[in-house]
Protein backbone atom coordinates (compact mmCIF):
# COMPACT_ATOMS: atom_id res chain seq x y z
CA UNK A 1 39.67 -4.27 -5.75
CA UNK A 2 41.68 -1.21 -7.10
CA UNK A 3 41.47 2.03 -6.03
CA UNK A 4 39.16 3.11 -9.34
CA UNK A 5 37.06 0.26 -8.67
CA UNK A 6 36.56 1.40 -4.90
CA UNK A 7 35.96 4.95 -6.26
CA UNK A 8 33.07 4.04 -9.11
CA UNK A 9 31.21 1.53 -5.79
CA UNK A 10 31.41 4.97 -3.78
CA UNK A 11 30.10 7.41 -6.75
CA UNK A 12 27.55 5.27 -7.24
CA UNK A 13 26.49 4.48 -3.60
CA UNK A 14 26.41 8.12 -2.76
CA UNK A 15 24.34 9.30 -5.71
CA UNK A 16 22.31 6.48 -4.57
CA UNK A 17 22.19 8.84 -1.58
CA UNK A 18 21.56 12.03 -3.62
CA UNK A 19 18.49 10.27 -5.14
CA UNK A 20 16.46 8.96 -1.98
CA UNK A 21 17.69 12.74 -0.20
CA UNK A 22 16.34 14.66 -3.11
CA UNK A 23 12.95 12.57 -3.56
CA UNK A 24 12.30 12.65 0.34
CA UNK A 25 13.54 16.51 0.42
CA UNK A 26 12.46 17.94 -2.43
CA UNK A 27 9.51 15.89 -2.91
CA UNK A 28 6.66 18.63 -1.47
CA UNK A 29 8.88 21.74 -2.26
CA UNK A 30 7.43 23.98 -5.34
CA UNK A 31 9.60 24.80 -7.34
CA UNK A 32 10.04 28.86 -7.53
CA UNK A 33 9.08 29.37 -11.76
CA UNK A 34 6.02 27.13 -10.71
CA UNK A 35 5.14 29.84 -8.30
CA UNK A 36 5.73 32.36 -10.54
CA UNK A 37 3.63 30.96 -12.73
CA UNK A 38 0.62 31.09 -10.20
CA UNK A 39 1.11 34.35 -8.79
CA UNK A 40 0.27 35.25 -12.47
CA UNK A 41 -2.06 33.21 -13.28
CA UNK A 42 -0.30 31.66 -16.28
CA UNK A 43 -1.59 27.93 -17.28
CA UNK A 44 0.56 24.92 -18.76
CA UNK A 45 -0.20 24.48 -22.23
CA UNK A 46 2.59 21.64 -23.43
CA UNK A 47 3.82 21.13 -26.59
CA UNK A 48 4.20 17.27 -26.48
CA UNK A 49 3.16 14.55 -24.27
CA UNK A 50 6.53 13.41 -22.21
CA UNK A 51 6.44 9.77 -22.27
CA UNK A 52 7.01 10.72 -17.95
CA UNK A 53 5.02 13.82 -16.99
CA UNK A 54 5.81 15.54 -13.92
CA UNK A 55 8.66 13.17 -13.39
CA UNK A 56 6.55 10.49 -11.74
CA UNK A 57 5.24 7.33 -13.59
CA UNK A 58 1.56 7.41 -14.21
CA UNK A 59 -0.64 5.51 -12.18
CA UNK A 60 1.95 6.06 -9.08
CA UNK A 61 1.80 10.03 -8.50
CA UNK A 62 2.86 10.20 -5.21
CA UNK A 63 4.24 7.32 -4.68
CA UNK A 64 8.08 8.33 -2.73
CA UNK A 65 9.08 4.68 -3.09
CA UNK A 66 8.58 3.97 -7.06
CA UNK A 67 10.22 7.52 -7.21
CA UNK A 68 13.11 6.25 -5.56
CA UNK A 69 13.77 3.13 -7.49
CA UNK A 70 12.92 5.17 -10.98
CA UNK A 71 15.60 7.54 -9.65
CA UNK A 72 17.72 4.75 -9.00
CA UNK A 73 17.22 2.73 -12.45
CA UNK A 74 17.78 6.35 -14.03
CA UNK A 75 21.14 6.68 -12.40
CA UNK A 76 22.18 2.86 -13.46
CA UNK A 77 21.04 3.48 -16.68
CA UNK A 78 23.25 6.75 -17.10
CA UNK A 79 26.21 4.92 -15.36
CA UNK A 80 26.04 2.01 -18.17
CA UNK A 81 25.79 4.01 -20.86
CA UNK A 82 28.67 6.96 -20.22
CA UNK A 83 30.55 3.26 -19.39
CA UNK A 84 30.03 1.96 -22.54
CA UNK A 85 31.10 5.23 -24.50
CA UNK A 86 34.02 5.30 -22.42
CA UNK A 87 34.65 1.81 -23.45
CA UNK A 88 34.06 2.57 -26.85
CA UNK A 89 36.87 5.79 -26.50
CA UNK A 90 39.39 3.99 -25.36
CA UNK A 91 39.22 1.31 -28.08
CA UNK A 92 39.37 3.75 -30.54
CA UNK A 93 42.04 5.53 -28.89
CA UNK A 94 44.20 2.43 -29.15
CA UNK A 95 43.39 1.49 -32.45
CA UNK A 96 44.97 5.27 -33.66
């Protein structure tokens, strides 16, 4: 393997990391404009129903474990696709 080869395995394995660390970490912690929000009293009113609300999948709230692999599949799916429009760059760079 090449050196950029061994560097994409280990930017992938250690957001891998980032993802199961941030779930398990972050997963109780409030976030501070929520808090805000109850010191005042203020109440969500959304403008749209996000096809994920609250960043979990319906039907698993709470569930660390789906979070982790939806975390994981999210990261994958970014990887592939800034791949592909790299791919797509530096075709077109050639071709100019």
């Amino acid at each position: 393997m090449t050196g950029v080869k061994h560097m994409l395995l280990l930017c992938i394995f250690l957001s891998f990391i980032f993802v199961v660390v941030g779930v398990i970490w972050f997963y109780n912690s409030m976030e501070t404009l929520d808090q805000v929000a109850e010191h005042f009293g203020a109440t969500a009113s959304p403008l749209w129903n996000p096809p994920i609300p609250e960043y979990e999948i319906p039907g698993f709230q709470g569930n660390q474990v789906m979070n982790i692999g939806v975390g994981i599949l999210f990261t994958l799916i970014v990887f592939a696709s800034t791949s592909a429009v790299a791919k797509c760059l530096r075709l077109l760079k050639h071709r100019v």
